[in-house]
C-alpha atoms as a PDB file:
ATOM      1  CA  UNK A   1     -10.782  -4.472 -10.585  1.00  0.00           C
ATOM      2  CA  UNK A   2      -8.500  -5.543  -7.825  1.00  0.00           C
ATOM      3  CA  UNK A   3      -6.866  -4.740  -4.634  1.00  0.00           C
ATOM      4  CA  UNK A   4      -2.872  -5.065  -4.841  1.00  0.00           C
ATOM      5  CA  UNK A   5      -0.624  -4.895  -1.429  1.00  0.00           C
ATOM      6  CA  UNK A   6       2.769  -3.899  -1.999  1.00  0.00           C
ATOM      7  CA  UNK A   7       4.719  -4.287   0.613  1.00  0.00           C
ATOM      8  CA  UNK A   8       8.645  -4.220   1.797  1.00  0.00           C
ATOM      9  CA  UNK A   9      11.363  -2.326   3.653  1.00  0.00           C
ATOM     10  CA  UNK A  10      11.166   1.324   3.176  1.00  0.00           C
ATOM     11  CA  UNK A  11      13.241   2.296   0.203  1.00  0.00           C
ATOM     12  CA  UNK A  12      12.587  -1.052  -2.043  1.00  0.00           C
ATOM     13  CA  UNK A  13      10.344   0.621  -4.742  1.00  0.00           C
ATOM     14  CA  UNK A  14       7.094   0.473  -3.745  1.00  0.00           C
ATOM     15  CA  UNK A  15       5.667   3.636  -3.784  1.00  0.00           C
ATOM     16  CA  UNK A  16       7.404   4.549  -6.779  1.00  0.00           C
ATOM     17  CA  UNK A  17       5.917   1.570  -8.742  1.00  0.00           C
ATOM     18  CA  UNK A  18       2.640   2.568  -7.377  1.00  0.00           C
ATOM     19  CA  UNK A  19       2.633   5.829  -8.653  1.00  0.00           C
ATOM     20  CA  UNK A  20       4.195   4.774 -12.051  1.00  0.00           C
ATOM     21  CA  UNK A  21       1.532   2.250 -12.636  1.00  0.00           C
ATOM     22  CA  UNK A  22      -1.156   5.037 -11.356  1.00  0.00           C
ATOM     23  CA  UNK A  23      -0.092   7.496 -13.601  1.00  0.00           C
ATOM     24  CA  UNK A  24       0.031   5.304 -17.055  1.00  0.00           C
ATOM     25  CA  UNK A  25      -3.281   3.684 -16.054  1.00  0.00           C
ATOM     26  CA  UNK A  26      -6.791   5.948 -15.467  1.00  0.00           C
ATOM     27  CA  UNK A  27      -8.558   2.930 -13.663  1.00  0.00           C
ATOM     28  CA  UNK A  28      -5.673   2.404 -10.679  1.00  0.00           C
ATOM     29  CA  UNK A  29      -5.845   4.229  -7.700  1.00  0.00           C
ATOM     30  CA  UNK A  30      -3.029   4.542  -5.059  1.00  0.00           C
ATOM     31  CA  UNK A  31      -3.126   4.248  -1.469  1.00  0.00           C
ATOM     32  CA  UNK A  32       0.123   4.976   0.096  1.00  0.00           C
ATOM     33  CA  UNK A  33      -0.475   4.142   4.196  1.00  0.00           C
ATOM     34  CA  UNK A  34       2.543   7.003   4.948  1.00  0.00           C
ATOM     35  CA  UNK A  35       0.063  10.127   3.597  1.00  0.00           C
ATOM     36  CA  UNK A  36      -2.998   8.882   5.975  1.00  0.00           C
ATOM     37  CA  UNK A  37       0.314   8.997   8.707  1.00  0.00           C
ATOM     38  CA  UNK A  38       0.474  12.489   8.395  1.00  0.00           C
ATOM     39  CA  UNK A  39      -3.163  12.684   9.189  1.00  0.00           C
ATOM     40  CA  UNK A  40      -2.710  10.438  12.301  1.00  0.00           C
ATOM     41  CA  UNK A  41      -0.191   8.718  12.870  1.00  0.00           C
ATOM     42  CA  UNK A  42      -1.794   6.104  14.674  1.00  0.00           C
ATOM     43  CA  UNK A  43      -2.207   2.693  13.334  1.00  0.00           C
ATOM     44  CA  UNK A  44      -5.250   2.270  14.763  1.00  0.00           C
ATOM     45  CA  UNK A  45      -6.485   4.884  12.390  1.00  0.00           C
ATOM     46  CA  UNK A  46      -3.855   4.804   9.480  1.00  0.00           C
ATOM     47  CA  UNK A  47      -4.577   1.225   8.403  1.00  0.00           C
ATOM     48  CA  UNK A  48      -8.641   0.635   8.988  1.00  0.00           C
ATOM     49  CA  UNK A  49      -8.206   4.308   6.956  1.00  0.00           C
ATOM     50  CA  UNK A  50      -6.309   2.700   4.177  1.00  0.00           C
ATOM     51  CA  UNK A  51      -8.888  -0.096   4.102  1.00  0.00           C
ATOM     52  CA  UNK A  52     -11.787   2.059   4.342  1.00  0.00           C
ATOM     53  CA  UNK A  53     -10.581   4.157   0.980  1.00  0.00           C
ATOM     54  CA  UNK A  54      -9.929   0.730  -0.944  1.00  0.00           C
ATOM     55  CA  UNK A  55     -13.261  -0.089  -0.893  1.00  0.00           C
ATOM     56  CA  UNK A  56     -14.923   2.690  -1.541  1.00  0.00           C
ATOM     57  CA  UNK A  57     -12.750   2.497  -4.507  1.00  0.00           C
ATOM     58  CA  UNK A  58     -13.095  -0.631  -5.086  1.00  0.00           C
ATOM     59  CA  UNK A  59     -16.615  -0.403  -5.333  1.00  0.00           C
ATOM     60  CA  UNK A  60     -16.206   2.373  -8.210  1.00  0.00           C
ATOM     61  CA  UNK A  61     -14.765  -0.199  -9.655  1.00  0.00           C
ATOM     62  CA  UNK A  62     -11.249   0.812  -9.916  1.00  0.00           C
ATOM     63  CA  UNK A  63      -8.073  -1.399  -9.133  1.00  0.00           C
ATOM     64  CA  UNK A  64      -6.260  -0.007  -5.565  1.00  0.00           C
ATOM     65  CA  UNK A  65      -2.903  -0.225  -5.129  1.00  0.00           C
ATOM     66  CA  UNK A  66      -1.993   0.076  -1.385  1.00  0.00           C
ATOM     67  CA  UNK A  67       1.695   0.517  -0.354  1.00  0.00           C
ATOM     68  CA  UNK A  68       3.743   0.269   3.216  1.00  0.00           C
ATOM     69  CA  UNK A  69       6.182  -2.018   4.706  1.00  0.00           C
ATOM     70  CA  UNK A  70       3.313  -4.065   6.368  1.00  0.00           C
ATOM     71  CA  UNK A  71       5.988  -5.766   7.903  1.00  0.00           C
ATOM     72  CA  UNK A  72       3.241  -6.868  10.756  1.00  0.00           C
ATOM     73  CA  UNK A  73       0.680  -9.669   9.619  1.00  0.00           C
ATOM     74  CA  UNK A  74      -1.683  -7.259  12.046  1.00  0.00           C
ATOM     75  CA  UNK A  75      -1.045  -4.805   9.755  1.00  0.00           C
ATOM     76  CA  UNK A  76      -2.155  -6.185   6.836  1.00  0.00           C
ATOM     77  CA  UNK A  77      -5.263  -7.386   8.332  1.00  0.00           C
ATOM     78  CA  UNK A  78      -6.072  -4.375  10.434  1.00  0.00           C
ATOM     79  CA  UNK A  79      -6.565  -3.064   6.367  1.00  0.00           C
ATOM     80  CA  UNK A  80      -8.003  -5.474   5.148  1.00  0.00           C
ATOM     81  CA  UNK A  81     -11.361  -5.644   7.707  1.00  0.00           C
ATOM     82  CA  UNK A  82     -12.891  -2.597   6.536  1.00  0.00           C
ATOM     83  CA  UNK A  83     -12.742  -3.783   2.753  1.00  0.00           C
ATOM     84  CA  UNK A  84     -14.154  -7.131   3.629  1.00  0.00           C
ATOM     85  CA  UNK A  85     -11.955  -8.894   1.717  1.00  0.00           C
ATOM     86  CA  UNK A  86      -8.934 -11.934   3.017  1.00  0.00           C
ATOM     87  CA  UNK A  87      -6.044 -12.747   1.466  1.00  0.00           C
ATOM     88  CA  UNK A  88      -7.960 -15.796   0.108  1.00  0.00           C
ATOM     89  CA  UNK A  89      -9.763 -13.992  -2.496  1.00  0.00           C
ATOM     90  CA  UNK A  90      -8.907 -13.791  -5.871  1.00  0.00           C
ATOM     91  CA  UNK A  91      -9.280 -10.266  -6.230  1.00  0.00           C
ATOM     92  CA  UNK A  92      -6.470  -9.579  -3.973  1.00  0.00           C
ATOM     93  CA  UNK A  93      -2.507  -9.678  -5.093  1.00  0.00           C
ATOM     94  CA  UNK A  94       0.132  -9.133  -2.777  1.00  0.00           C
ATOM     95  CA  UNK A  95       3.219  -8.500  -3.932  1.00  0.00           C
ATOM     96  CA  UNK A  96       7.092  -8.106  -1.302  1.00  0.00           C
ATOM     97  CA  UNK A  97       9.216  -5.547  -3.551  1.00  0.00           C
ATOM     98  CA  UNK A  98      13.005  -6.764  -1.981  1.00  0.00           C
ATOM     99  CA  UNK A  99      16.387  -4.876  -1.877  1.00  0.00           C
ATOM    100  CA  UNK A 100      18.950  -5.300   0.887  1.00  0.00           C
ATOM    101  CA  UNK A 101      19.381  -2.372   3.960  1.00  0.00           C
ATOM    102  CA  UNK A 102      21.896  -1.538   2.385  1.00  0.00           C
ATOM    103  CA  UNK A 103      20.048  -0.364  -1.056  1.00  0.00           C
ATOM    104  CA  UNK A 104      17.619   0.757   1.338  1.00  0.00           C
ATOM    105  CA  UNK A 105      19.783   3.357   3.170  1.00  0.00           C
ATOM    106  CA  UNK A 106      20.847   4.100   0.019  1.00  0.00           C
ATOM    107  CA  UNK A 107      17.770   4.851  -1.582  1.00  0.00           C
ATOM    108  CA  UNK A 108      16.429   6.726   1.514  1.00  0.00           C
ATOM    109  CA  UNK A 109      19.400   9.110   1.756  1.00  0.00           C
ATOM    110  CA  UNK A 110      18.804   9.781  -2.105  1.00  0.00           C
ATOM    111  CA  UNK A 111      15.131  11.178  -1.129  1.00  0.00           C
ATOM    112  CA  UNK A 112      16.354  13.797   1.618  1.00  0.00           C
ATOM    113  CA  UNK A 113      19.317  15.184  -0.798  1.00  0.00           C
END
């Protein structure tokens, strides 16, 4: 079991590797932040939220996969208090998926069309 962060600009992959790795392997769960924004939008909530979820997952003994830009160190540990783990430990991966704005915008159009 483990707790992976993906993070990066919108439109650089990561919730589509998130669900591709979710859907080929029964014991990884995905947290995508931007589904607990539609709940409330505030990050206050969304990201304690996410955190909340990965442990209780964690604890089932599944490996999480949590996904948003985290483009805010506050962010990142704003999710990570509830689950009681740091970036120290080595259950926890973080991984920056990169692509230029420009492959961005490109990507993001793609999704509306």
């Amino acid at each position: 079991m483990a707790l992976v962060i993906l993070r990066g600009l919108t439109g650089s992959g990561k919730s589509t590797v998130a669900t591709i790795l979710a859907k080929r392997h029964p014991r990884i769960v995905e947290i995508g932040i931007d589904k607990i924004r539609e709940e409330n939008a505030t990050e206050s909530y969304c990201f304690p939220e996410a955190g909340r979820r990965a442990k209780r997952l964690l604890g089932e003994g599944v490996t999480v996969i949590v996904h948003d830009a985290f483009d805010n160190q506050k962010h990142v540990k704003m999710f990570l208090e509830p689950t009681g783990l740091s970036l120290a430990d080595n259950s926890v991966y973080v991984f920056r998926l990169r692509c230029t704005k420009g492959e961005a915008i490109e990507r993001n159009s793609r999704k509306t069309d």
